[in-house]
N, C-alpha and C. Protein backbone atom coordinates (compact mmCIF):
# COMPACT_ATOMS: atom_id res chain seq x y z
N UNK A 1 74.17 61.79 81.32
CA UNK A 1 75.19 62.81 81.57
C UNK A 1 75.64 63.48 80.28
N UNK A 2 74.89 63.00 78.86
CA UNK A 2 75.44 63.73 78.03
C UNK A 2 75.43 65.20 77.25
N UNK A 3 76.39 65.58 77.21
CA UNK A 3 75.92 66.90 76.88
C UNK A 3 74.67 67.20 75.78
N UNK A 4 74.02 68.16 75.23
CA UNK A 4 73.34 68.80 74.39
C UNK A 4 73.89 68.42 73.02
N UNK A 5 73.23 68.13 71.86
CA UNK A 5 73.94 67.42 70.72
C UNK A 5 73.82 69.12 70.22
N UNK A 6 72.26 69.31 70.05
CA UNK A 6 72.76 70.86 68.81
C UNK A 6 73.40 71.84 69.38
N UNK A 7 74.06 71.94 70.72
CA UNK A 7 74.86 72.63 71.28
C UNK A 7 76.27 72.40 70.93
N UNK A 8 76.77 71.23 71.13
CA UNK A 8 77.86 70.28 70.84
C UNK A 8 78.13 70.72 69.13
N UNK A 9 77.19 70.39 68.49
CA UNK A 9 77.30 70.68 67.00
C UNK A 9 77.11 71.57 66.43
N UNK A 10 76.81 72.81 67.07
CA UNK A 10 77.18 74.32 66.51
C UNK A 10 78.89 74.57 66.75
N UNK A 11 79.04 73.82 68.38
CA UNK A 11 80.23 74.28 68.70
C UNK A 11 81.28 73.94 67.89
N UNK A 12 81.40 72.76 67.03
CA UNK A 12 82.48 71.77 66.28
C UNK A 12 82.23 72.81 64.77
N UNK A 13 80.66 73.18 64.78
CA UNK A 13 80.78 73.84 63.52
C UNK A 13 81.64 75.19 63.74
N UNK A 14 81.39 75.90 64.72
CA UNK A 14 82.31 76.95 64.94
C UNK A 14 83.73 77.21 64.83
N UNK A 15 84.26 76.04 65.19
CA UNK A 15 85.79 75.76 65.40
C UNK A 15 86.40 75.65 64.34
N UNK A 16 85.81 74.37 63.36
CA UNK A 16 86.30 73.44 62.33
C UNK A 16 86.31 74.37 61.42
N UNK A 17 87.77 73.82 60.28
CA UNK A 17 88.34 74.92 59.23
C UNK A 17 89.38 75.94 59.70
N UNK A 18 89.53 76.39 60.83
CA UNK A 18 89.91 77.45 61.39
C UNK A 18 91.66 77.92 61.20
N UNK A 19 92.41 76.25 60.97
CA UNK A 19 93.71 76.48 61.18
C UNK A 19 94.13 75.71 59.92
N UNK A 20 96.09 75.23 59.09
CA UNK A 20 96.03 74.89 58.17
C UNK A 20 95.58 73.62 58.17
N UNK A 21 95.85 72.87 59.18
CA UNK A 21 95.54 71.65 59.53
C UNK A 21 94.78 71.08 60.22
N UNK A 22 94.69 69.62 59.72
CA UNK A 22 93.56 69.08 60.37
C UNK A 22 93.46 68.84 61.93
N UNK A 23 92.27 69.56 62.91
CA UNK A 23 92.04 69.72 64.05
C UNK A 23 91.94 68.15 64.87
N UNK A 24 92.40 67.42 66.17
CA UNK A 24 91.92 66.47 66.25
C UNK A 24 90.75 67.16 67.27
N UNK A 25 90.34 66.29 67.71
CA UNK A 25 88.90 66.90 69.00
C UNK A 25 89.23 65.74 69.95
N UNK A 26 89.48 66.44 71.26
CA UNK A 26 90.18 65.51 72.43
C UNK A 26 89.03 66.11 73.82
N UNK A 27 88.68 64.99 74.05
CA UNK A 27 88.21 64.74 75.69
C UNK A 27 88.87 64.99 77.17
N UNK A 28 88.84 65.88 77.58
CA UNK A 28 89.23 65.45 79.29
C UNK A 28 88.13 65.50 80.24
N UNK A 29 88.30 64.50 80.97
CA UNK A 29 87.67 64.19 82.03
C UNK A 29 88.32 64.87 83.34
N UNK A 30 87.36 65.22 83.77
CA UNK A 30 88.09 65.98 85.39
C UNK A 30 87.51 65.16 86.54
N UNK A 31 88.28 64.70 87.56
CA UNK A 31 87.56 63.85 88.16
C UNK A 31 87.60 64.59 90.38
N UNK A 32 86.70 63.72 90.92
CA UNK A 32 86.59 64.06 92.53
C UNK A 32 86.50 63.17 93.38
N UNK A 33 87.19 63.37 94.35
CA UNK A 33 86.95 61.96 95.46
C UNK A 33 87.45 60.92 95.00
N UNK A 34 88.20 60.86 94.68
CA UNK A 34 88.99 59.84 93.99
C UNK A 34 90.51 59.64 93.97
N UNK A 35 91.22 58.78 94.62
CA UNK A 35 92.54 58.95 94.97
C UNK A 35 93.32 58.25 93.60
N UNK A 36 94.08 58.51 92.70
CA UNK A 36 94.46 57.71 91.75
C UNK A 36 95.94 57.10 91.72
N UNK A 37 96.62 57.32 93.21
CA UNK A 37 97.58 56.92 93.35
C UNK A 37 97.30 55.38 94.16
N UNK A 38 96.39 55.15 94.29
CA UNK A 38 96.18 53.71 95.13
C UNK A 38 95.73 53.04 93.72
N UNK A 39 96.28 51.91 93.64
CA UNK A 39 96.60 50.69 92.54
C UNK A 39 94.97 50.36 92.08
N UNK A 40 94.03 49.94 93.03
CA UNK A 40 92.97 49.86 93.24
C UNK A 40 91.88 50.80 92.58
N UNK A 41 92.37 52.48 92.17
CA UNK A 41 91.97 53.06 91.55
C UNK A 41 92.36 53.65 90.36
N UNK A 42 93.65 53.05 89.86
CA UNK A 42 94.02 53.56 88.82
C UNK A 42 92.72 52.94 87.30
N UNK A 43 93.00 53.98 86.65
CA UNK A 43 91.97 53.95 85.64
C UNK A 43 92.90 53.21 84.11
N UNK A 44 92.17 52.25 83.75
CA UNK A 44 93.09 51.60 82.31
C UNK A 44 91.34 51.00 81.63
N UNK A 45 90.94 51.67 80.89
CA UNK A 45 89.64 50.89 80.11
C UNK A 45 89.99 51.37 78.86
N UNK A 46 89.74 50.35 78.18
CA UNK A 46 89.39 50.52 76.94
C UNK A 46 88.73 50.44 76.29
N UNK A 47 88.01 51.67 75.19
CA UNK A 47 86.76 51.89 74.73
C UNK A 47 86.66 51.46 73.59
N UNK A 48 85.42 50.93 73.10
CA UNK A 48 85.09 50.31 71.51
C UNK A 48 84.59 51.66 71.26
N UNK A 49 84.42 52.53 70.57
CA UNK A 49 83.91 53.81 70.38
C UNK A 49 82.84 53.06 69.10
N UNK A 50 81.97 54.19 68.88
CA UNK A 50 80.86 53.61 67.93
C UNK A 50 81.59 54.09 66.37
N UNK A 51 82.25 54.86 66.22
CA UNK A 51 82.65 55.65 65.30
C UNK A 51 84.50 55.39 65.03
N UNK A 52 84.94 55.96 64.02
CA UNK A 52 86.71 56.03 63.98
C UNK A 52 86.69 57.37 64.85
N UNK A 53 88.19 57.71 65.16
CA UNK A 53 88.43 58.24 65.93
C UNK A 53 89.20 59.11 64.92
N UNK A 54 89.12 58.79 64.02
CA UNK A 54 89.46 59.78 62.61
C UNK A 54 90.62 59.71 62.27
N UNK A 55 91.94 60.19 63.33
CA UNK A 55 93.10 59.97 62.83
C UNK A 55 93.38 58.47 63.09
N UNK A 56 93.36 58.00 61.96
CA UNK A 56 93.96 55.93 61.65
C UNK A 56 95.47 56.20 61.73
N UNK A 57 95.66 55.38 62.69
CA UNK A 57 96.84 54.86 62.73
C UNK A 57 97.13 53.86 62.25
N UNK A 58 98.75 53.43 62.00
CA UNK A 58 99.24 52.76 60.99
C UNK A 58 99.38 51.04 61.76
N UNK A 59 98.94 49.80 61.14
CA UNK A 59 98.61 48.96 62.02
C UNK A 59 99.92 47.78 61.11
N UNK A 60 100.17 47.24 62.34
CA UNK A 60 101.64 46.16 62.07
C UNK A 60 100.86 44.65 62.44
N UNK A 61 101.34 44.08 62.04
CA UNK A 61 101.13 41.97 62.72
C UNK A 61 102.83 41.60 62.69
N UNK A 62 102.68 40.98 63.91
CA UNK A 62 103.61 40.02 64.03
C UNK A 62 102.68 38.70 63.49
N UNK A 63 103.87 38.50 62.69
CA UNK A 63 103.63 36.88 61.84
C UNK A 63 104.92 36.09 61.21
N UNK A 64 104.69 34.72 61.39
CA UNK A 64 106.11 33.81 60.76
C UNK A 64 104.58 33.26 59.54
N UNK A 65 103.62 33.36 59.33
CA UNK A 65 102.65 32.62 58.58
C UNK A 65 102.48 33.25 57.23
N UNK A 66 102.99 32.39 56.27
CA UNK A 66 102.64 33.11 54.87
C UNK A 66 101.19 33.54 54.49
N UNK A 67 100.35 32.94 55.31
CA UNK A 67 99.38 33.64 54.53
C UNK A 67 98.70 34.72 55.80
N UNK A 68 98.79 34.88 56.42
CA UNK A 68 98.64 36.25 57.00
C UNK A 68 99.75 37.11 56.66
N UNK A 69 100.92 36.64 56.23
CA UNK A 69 101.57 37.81 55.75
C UNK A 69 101.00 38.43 54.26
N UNK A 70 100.59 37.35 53.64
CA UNK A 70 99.90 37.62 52.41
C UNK A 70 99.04 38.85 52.34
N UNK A 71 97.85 38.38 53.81
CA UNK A 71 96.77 38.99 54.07
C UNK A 71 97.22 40.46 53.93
N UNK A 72 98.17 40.74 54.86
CA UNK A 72 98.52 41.87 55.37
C UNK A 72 99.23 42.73 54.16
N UNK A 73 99.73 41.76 53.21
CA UNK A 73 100.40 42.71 52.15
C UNK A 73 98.82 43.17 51.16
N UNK A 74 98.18 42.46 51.17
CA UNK A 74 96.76 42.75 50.36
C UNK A 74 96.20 44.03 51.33
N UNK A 75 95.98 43.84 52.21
CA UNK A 75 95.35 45.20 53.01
C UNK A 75 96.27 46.37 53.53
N UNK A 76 97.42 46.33 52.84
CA UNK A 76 98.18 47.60 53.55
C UNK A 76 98.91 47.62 54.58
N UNK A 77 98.91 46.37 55.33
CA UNK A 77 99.30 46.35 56.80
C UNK A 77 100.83 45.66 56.65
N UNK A 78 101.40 46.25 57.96
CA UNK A 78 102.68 45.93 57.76
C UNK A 78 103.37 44.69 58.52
N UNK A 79 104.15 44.11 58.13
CA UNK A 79 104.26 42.41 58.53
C UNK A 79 105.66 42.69 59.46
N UNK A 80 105.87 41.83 60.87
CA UNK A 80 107.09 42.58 61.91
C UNK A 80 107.50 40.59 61.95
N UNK A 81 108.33 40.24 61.38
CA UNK A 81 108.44 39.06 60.91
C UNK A 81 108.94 38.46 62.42
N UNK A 82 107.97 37.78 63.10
CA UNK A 82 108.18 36.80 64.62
C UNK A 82 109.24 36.38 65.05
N UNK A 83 110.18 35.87 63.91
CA UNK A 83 110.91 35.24 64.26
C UNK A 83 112.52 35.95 64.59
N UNK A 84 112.12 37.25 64.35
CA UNK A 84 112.87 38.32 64.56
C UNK A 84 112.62 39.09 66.30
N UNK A 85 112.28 38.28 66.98
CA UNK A 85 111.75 38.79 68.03
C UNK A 85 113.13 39.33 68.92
N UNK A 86 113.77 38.45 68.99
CA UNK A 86 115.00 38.55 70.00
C UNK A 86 115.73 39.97 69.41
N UNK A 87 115.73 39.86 68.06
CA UNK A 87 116.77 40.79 67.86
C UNK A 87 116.13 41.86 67.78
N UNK A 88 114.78 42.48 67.63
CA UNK A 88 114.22 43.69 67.97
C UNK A 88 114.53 43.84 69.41
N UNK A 89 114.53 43.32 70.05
CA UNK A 89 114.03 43.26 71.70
C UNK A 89 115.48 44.17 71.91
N UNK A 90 116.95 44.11 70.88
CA UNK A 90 118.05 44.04 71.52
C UNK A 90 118.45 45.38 70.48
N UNK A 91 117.66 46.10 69.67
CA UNK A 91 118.19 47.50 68.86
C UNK A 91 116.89 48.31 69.36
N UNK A 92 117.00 49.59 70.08
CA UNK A 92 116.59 50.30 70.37
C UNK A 92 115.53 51.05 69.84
N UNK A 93 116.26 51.03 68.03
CA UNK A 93 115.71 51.69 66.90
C UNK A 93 114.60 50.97 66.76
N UNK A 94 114.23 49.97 66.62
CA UNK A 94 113.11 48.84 66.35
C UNK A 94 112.15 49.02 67.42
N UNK A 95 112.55 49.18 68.70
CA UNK A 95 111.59 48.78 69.81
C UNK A 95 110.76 50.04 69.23
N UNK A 96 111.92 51.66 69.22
CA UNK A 96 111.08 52.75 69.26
C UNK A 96 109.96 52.77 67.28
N UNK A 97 110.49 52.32 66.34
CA UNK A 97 109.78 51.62 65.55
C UNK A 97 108.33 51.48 65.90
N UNK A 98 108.44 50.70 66.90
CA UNK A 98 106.92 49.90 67.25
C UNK A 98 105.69 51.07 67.19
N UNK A 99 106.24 51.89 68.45
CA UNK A 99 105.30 52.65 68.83
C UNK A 99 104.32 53.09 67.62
N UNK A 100 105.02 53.60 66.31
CA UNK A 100 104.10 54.17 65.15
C UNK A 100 102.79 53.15 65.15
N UNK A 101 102.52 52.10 65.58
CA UNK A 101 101.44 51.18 65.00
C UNK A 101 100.81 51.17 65.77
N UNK A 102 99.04 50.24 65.72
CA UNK A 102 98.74 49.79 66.41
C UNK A 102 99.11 48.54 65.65
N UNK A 103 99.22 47.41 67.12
CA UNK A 103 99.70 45.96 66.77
C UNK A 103 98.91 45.17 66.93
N UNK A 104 98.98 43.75 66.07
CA UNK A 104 98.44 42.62 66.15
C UNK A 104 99.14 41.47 66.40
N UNK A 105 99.14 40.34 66.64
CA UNK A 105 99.88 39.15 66.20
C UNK A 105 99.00 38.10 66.11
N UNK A 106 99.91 37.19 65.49
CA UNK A 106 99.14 35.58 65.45
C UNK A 106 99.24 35.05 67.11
N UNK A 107 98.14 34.30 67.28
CA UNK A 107 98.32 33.87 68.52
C UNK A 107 99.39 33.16 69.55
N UNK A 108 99.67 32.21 68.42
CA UNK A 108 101.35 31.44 69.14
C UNK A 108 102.12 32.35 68.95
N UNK A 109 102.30 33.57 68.66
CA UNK A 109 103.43 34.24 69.08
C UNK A 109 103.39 34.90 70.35
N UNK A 110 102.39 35.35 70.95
CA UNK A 110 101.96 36.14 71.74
C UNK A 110 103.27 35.29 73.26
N UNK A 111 103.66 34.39 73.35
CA UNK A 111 103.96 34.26 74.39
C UNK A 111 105.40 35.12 74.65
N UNK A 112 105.84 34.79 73.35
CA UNK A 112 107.09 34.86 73.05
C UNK A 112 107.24 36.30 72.81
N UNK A 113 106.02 36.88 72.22
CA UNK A 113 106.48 38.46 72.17
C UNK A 113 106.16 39.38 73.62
N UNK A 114 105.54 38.40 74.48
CA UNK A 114 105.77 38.80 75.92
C UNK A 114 107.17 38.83 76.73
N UNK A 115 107.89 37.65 75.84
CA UNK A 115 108.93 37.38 76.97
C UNK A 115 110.07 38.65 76.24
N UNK A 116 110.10 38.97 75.16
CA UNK A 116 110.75 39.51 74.30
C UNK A 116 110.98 41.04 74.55
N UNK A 117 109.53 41.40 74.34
CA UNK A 117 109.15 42.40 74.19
C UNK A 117 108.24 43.19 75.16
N UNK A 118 107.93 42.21 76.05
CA UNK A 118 106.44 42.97 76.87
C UNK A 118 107.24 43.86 77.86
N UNK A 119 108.29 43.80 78.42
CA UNK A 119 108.91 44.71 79.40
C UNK A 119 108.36 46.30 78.87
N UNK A 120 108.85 46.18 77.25
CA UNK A 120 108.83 47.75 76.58
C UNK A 120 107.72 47.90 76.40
N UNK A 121 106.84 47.22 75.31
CA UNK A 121 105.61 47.45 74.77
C UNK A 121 104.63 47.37 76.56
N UNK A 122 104.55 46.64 77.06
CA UNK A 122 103.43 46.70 78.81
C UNK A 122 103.60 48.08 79.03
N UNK A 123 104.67 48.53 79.44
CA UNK A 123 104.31 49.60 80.20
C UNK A 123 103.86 50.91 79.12
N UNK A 124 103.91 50.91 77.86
CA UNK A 124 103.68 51.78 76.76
C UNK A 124 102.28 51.68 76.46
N UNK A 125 101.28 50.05 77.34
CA UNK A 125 100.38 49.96 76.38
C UNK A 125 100.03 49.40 75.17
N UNK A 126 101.14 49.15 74.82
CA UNK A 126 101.13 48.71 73.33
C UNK A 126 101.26 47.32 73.06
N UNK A 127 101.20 46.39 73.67
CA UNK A 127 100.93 44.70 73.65
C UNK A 127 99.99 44.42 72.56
N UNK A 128 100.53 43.84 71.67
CA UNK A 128 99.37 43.67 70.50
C UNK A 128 98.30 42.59 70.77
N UNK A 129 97.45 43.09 69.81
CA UNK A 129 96.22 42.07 69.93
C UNK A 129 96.41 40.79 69.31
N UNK A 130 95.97 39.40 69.64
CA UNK A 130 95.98 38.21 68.98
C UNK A 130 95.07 38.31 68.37
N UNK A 131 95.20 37.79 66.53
CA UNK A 131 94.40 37.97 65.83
C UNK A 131 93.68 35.98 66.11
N UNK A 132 92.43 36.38 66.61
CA UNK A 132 91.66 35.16 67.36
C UNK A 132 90.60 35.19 66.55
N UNK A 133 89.39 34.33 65.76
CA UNK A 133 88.26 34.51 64.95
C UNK A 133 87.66 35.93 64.36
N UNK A 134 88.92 36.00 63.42
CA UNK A 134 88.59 37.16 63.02
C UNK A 134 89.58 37.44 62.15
N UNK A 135 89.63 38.37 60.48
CA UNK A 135 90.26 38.42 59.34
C UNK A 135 91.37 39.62 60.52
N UNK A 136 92.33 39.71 59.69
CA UNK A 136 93.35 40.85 59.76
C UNK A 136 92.43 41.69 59.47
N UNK A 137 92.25 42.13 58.54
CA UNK A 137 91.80 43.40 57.78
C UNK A 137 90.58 43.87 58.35
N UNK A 138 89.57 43.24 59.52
CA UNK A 138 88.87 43.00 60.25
C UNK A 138 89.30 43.89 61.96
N UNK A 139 90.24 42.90 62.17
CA UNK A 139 90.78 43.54 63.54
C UNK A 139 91.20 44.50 62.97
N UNK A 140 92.04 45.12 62.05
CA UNK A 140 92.48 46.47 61.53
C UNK A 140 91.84 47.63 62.01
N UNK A 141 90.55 47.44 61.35
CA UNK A 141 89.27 48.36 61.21
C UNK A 141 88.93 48.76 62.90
N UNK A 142 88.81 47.35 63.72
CA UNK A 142 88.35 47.61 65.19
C UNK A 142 89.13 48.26 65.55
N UNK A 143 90.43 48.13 65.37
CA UNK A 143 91.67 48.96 66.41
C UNK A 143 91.42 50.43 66.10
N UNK A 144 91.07 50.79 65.15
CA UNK A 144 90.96 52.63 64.87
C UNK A 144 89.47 52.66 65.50
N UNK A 145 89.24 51.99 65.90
CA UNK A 145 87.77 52.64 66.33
C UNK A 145 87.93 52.80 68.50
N UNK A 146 89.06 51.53 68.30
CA UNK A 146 89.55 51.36 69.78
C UNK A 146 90.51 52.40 70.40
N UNK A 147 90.00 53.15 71.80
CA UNK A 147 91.15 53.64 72.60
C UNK A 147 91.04 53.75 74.09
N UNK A 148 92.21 53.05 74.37
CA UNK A 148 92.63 53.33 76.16
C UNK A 148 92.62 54.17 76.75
N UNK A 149 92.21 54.57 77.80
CA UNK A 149 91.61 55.62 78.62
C UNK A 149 92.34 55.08 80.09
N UNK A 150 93.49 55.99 80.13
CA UNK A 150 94.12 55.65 81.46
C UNK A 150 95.02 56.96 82.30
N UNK A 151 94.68 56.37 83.00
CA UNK A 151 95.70 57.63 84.18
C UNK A 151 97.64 57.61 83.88
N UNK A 152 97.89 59.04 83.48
CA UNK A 152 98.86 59.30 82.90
C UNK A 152 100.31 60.05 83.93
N UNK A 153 101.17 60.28 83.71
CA UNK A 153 102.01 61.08 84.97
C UNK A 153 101.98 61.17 86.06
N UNK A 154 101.71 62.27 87.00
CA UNK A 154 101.52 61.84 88.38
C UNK A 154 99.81 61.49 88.92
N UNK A 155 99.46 60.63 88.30
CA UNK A 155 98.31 60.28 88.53
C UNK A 155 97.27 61.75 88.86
N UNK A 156 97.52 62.73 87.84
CA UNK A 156 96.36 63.62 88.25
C UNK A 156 94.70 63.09 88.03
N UNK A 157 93.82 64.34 88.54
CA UNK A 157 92.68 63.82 89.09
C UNK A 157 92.23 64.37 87.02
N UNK A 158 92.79 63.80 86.40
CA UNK A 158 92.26 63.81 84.92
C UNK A 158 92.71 63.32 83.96
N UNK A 159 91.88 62.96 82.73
CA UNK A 159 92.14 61.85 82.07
C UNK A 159 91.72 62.46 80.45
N UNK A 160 92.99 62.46 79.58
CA UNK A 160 93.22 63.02 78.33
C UNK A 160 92.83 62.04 76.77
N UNK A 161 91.89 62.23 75.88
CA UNK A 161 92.68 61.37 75.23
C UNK A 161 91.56 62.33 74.05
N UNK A 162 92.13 61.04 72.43
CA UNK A 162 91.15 61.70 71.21
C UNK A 162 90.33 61.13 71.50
N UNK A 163 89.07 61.79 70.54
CA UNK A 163 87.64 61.40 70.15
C UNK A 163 87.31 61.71 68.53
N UNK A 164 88.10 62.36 67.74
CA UNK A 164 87.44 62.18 67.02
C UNK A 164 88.28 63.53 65.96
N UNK A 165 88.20 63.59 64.86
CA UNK A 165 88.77 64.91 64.23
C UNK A 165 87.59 65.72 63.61
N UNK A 166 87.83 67.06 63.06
CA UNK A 166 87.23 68.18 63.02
C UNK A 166 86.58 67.69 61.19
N UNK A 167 86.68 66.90 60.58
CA UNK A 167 85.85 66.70 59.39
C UNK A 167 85.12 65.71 59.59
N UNK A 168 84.69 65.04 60.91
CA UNK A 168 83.99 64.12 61.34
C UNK A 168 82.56 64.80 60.97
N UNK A 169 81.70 63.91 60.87
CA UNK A 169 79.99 64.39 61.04
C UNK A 169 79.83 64.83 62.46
N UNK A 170 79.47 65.98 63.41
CA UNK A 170 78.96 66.09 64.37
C UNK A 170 78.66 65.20 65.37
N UNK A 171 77.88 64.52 65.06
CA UNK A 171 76.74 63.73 65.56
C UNK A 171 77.79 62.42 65.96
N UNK A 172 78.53 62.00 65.15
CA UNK A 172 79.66 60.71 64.96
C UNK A 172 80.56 60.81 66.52
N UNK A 173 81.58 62.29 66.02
CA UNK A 173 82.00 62.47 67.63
C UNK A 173 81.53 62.68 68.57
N UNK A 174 80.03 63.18 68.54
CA UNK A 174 79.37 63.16 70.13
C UNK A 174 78.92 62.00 70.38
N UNK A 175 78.92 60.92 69.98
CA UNK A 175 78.60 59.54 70.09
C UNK A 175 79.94 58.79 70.71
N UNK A 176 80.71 59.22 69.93
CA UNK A 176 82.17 58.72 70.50
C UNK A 176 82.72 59.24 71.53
N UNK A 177 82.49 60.61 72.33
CA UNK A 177 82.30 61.33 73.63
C UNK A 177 81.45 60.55 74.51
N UNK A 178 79.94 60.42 74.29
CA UNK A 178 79.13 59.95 75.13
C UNK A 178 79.77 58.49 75.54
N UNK A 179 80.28 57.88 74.29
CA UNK A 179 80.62 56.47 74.70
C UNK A 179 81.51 56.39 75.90
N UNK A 180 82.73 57.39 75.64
CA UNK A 180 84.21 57.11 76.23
C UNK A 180 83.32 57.50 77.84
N UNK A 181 82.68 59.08 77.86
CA UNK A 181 82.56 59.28 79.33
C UNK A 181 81.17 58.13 79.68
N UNK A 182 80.66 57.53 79.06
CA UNK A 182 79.72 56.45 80.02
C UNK A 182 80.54 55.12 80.35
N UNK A 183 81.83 55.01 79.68
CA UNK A 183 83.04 53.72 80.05
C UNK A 183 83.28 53.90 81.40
N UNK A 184 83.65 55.45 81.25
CA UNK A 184 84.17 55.79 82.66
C UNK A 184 83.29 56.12 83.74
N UNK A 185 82.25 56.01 83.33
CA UNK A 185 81.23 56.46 84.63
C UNK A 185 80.77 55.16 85.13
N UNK A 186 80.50 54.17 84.54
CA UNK A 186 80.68 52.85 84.68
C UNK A 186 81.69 52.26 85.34
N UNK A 187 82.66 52.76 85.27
CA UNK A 187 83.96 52.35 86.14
C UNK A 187 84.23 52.99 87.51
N UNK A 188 84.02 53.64 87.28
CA UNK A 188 84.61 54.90 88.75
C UNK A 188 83.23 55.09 89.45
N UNK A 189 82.10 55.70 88.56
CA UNK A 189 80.62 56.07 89.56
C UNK A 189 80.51 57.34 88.84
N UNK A 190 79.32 57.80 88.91
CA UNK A 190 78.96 59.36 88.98
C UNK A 190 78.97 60.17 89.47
N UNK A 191 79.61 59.97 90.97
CA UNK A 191 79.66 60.95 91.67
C UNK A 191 81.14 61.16 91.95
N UNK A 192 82.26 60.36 91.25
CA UNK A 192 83.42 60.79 90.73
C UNK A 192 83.76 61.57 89.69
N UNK A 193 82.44 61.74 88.98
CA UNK A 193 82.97 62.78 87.46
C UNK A 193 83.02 63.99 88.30
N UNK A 194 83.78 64.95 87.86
CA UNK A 194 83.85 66.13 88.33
C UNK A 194 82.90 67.17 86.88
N UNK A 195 83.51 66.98 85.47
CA UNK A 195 83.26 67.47 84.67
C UNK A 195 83.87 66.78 83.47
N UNK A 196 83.71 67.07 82.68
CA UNK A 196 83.76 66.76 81.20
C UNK A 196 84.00 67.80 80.09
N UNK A 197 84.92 67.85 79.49
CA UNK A 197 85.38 69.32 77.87
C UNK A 197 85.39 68.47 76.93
N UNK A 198 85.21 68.93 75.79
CA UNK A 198 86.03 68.82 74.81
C UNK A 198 86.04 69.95 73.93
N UNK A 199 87.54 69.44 73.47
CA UNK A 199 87.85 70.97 72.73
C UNK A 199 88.75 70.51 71.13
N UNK A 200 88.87 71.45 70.25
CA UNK A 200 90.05 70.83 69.20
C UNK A 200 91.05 71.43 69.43
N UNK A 201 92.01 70.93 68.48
CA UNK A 201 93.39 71.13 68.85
C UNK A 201 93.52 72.67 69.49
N UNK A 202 93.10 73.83 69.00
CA UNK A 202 93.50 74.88 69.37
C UNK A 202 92.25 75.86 69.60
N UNK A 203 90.83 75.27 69.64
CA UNK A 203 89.76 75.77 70.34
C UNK A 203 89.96 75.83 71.84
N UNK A 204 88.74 76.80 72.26
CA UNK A 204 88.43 77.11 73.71
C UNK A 204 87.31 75.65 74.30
N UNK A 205 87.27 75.37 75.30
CA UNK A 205 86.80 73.65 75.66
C UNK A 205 85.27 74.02 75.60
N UNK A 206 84.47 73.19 75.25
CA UNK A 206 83.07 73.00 75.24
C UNK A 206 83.08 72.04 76.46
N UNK A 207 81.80 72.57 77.12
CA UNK A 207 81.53 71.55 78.67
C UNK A 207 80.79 70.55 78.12
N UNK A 208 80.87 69.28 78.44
CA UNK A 208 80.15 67.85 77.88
C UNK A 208 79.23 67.83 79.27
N UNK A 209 79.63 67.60 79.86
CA UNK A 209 79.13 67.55 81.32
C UNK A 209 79.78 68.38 82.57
C-alpha cells in the first residue's frame, strides 16, 4: 500500500525550506466501514518507527535510586524524584509539568505511580515506561523513535499524528509513513483504509495511499 518513494521525495523536496521554521511532516489516515465509537474498535497502537520522528522530546524518570539518577544526570534526562509522588498527584502545576516529557520509571515504582498518578497521566497516554533490561539512555533513544496512534475527539473516521520533520532524509520519513500505515493496516484490515496524506506543517497533502 505504499506510496511511490521518488514521488514522495520530490514532494518533501518541494515543500522543505519554505517557512521560518522548522516544518514537522504529519500523517492522516482516513478510514471506512468502521465504527470507532464501539470500544471493540477503538484504535490505540503503538509504533516502533524505523527512524526518529525528528522532533525529540524531552524525556523524565521517575527514580528514588542514586544511580539511575546519576545515569540520568550523565545523559541529560530529567530525574521526577518517586518519592514525591503523592504530592505531585495533589499541585496541578506538576501534573501539567508532566506532559512536556516522554516518561520512564524504575520498575517498583510503577505501582505506586499508578495509584498516584495514573487517573491523569491514563487517560493523557502518558504512563511511563519501566525501565526493564535496558540502560536509561537506551530507552531514551527508543521513546523518540516511538508513537501512539489512536482515535482522538469524537471518534472521527481519522487518525492524526507526526512522522517525521522537513530536514529528515526523504527516504527516512517514508519509511516511518510506511511503518505507521502497515501498524494500522494490520490492525483494522485493508479494506478499512480509506486513504492516506501526508503533508508538512503548512503544505498541500501528498496521497500515500
Amino acid at each position: 500500500m505504499a506510496g511511490d518513494l521518488e514521488k514522495f521525495s520530490s514532494f518533501i523536496a518541494e515543500n522543505k525550506g519554505q517557512r521560518k521554521f522548522k516544518q514537522t511532516v504529519e500523517l492522516a489516515v482516513n478510514f471506512k466501514g468502521i465504527d470507532f465509537t464501539k470500544q471493540d474498535n477503538k484504535l490505540n497502537v503503538e509504533v516502533a518507527l524505523p527512524y526518529s520522528k525528528g522532533k525529540v522530546k524531552k524525556v523524565a524518570v521517575f527514580a528514588t535510586d542514586k544511580n539511575v539518577a546519576d545515569e540520568a544526570a550523565k545523559n541529560g534526562i530529567a530525574v521526577i524524584d518517586g518519592n514525591e509522588l503523592a504530592a505531585i498527584a495533589a499541585d496541578q502545576k506538576r501534573l501539567n509539568s508532566l506532559l512536556e516529557y516522554d516518561l520512564v520509571a524504575q520498575p517498583n515504582l510503577m505501582p505506586s505511580i499508578a495509584k498516584s498518578l495514573g487517573q491523569f497521566l491514563g487517560p493523557r497516554n502518558k504512563m511511563p515506561k519501566p525501565l526493564i533490561g535496558v540502560t536509561l539512555s537506551a530507552l531514551a533513544n527508543e521513546l523518540n523513535k516511538r508513537i501512539s496512534v489512536r482515535n482522538r475527539g469524537k471518534n472521527l473516521p481519522t487518525i492524526h499524528c507526526v512522522v517525521g520533520t522537513e530536514d529528515m532524509d526523504p527516504k527516512q520519513i517514508y519509511e516511518n509513513v510506511n511503518e505507521v500505515v502497515g501498524s494500522i493496516t494490520r490492525k483494522v484490515g485493508s479494506s478499512h483504509i480509506k486513504s492516506a496524506y501526508v503533508k508538512l506543517t503548512m503544505s498541500k497533502p501528498f496521497r500515500f495511499v
